[in-house]
Protein backbone atom coordinates (compact mmCIF):
# COMPACT_ATOMS: atom_id res chain seq x y z
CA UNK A 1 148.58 93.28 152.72
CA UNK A 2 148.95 89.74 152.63
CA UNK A 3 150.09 87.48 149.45
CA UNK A 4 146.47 86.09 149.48
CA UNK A 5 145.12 89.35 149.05
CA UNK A 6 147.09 90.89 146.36
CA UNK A 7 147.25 88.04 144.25
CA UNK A 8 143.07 88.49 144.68
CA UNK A 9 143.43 92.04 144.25
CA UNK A 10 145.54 91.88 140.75
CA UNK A 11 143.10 88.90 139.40
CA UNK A 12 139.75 91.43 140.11
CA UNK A 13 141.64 93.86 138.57
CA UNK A 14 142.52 92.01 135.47
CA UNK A 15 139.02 90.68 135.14
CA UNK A 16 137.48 94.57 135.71
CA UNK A 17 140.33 95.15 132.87
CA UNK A 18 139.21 92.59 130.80
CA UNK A 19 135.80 93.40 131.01
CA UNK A 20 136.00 97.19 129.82
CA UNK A 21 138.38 95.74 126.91
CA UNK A 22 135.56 93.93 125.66
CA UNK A 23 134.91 94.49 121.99
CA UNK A 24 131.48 96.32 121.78
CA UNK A 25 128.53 94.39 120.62
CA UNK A 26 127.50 96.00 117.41
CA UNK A 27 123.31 96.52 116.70
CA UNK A 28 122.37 95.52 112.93
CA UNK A 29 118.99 95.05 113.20
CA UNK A 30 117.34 93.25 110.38
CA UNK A 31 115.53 96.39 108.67
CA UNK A 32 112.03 95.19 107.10
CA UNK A 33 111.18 95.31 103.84
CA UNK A 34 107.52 95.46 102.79
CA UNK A 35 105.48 91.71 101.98
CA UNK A 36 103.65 91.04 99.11
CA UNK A 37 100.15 90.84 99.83
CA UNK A 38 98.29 88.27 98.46
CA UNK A 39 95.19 89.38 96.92
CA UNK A 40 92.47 86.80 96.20
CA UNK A 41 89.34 87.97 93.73
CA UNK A 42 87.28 84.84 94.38
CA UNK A 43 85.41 82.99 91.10
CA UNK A 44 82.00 85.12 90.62
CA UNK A 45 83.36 87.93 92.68
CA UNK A 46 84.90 91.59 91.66
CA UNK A 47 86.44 92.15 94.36
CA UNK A 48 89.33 91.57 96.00
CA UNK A 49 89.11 90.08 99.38
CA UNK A 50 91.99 92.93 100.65
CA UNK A 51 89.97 95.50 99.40
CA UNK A 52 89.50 98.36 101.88
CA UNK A 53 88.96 101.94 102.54
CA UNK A 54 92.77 103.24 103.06
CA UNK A 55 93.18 107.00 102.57
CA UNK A 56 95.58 108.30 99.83
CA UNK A 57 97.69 111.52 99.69
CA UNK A 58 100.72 111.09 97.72
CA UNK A 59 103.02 112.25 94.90
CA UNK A 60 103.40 108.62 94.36
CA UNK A 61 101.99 105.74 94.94
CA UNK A 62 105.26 102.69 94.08
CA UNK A 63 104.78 98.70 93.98
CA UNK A 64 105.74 95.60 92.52
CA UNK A 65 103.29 93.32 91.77
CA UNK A 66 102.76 89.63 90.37
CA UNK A 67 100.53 87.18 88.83
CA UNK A 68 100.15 83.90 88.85
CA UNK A 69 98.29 81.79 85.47
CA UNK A 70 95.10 82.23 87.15
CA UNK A 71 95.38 85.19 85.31
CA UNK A 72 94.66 83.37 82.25
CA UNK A 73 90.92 83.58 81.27
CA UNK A 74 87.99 83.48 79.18
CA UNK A 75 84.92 85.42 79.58
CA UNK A 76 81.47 83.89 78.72
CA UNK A 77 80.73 86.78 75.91
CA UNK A 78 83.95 86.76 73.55
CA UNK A 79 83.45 91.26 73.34
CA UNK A 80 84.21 91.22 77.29
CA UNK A 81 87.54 89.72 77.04
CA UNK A 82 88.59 93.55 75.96
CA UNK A 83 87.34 94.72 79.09
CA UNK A 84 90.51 96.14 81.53
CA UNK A 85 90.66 94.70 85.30
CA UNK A 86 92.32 96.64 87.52
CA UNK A 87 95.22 96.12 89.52
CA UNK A 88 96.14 99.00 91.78
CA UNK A 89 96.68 102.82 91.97
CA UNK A 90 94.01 105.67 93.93
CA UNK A 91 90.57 107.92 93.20
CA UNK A 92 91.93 111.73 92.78
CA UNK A 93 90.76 115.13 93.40
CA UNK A 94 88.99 114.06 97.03
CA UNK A 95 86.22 112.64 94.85
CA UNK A 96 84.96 109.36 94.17
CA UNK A 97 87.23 107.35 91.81
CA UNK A 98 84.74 107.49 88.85
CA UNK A 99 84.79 111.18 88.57
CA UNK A 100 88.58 110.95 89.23
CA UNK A 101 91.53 108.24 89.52
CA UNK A 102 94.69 107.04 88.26
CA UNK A 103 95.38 103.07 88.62
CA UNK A 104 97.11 99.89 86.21
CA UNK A 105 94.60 98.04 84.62
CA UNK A 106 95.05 94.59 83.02
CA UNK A 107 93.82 91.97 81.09
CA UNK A 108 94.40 88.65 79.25
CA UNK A 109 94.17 89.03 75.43
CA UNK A 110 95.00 87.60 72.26
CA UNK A 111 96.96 85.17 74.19
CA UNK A 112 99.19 87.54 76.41
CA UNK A 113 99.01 89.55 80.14
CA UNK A 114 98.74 93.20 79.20
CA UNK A 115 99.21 96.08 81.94
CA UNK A 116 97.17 99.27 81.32
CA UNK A 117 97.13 102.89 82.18
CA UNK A 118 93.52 103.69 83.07
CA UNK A 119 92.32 107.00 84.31
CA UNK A 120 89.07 108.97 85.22
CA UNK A 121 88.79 112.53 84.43
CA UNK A 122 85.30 114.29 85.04
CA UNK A 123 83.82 110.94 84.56
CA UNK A 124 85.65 109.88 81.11
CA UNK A 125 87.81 107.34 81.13
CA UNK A 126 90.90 107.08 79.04
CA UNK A 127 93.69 104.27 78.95
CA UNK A 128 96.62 102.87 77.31
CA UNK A 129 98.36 99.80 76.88
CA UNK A 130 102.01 100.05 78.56
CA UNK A 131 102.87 96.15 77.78
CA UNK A 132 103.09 92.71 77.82
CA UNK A 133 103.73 91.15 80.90
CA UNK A 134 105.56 87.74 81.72
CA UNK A 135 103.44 85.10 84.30
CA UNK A 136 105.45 85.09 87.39
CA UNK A 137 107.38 87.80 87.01
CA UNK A 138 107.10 90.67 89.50
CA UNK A 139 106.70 93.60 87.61
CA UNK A 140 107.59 97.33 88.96
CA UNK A 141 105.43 99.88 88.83
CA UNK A 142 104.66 103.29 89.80
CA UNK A 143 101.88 106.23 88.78
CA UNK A 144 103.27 109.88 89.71
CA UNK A 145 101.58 113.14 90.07
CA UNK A 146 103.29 115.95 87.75
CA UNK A 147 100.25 118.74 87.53
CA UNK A 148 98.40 118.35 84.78
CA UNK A 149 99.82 114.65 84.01
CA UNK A 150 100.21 111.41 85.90
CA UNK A 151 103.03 109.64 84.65
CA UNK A 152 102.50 105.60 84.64
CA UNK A 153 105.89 104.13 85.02
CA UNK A 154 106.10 99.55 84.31
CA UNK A 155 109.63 98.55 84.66
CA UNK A 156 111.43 102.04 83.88
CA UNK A 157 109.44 102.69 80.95
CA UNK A 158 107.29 106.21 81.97
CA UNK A 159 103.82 107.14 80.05
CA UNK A 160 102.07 109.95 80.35
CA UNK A 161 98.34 110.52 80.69
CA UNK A 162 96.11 113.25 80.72
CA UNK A 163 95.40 114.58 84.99
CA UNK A 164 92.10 117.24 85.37
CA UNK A 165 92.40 116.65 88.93
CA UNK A 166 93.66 120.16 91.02
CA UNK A 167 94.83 118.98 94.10
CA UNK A 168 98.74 119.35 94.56
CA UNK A 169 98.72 115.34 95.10
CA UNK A 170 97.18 112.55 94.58
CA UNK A 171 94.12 112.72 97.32
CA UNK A 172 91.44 110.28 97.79
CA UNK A 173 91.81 106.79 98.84
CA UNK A 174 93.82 103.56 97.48
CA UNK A 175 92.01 101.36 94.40
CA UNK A 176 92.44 97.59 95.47
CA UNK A 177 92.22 94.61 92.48
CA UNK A 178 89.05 94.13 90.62
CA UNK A 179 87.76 92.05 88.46
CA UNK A 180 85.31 93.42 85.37
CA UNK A 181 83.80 95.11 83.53
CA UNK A 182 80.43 93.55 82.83
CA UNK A 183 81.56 89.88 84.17
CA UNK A 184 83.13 88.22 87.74
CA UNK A 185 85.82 86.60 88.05
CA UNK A 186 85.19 83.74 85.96
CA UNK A 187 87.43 81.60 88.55
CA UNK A 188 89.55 82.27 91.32
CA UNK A 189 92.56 84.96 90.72
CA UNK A 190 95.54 85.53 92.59
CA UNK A 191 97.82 88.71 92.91
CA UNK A 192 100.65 89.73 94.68
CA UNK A 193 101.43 93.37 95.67
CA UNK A 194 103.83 94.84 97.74
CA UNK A 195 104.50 98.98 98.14
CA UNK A 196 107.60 100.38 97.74
């Protein structure tokens, strides 16, 4: 063997070397995290412009959501300001949600954003104020299945209501924003949700 060709012969080497002594590459891929959707309930509308059929069959249904000061309004009869929006949460029982559902409610009142629990049983609603809210603010939130209860969690804080439903879950299909009662929205409103 000539000089030529082991002096070749050691440099492939050394590069083969080289290349199998290359520190490994190491795959973090960027793991997503759920979006807020933006939900728009347009002035003189109820409903959101998200609003879909999505099924539902859960233990839980988790999500943050967050207003902005549209949320501040007046309705045209002073009695209807009382009247709880809703926000989020799912019809029960595999029935239709006014026989059967569990969602937040909310509304602006005696100058403050209050979230609600706000439940159908056999027809007859029930709900409860769980607090004052801040503008801006995302706000964490959760409603959980536990038999004959469903347990309305805002921001760690866990209330119970009242569940007739039988099914081992919740079962039916999601509850998007809405605006009303009796009135529309009185202008545009804007909410952001996004699912744990």
């Amino acid at each position: 063997m000539s000089r030529l060709n082991y002096k070749i012969g050691v440099a492939c080497g050394l590069f083969v070397l080289l290349l199998g002594c290359k520190k490994p590459t190491v795959n973090n891929p960027v793991i997503p995290t759920p979006e807020f959707i933006h939900h728009k309930i347009l002035q003189g509308q109820h409903y959101s412009d998200k609003t879909k059929v999505e099924n539902f069959e859960q233990q839980e249904l988790r999500f943050v959501a967050k207003f902005d000061s549209s949320a501040i309004y007046s309705t045209i009869l002073p009695s209807n300001q009382f009247d709880i929006n809703k926000l989020y949460g799912f019809a029960d029982n595999g029935e239709l949600h006014q026989s059967f559902s569990a969602r937040f409610g909310w509304r602006w009142s005696n100058n403050a954003l209050r979230l609600f629990a706000y439940v159908y049983n056999n027809a007859v609603v029930t709900s409860q104020e769980l607090g004052i809210i801040s503008i801006g603010v995302e706000q964490d939130c959760s409603i959980k299945v536990q038999g004959s209860s469903y347990a309305f969690s805002l921001n760690g804080t866990t209330t119970l209501m009242q569940r007739s439903s039988t099914t081992l879950t919740g079962k039916g299909y999601k509850l998007f924003p809405y605006f009303g009662g009796d009135e529309t929205a009185p202008h545009d409103i804007h909410i952001w949700i996004k699912e744990k």
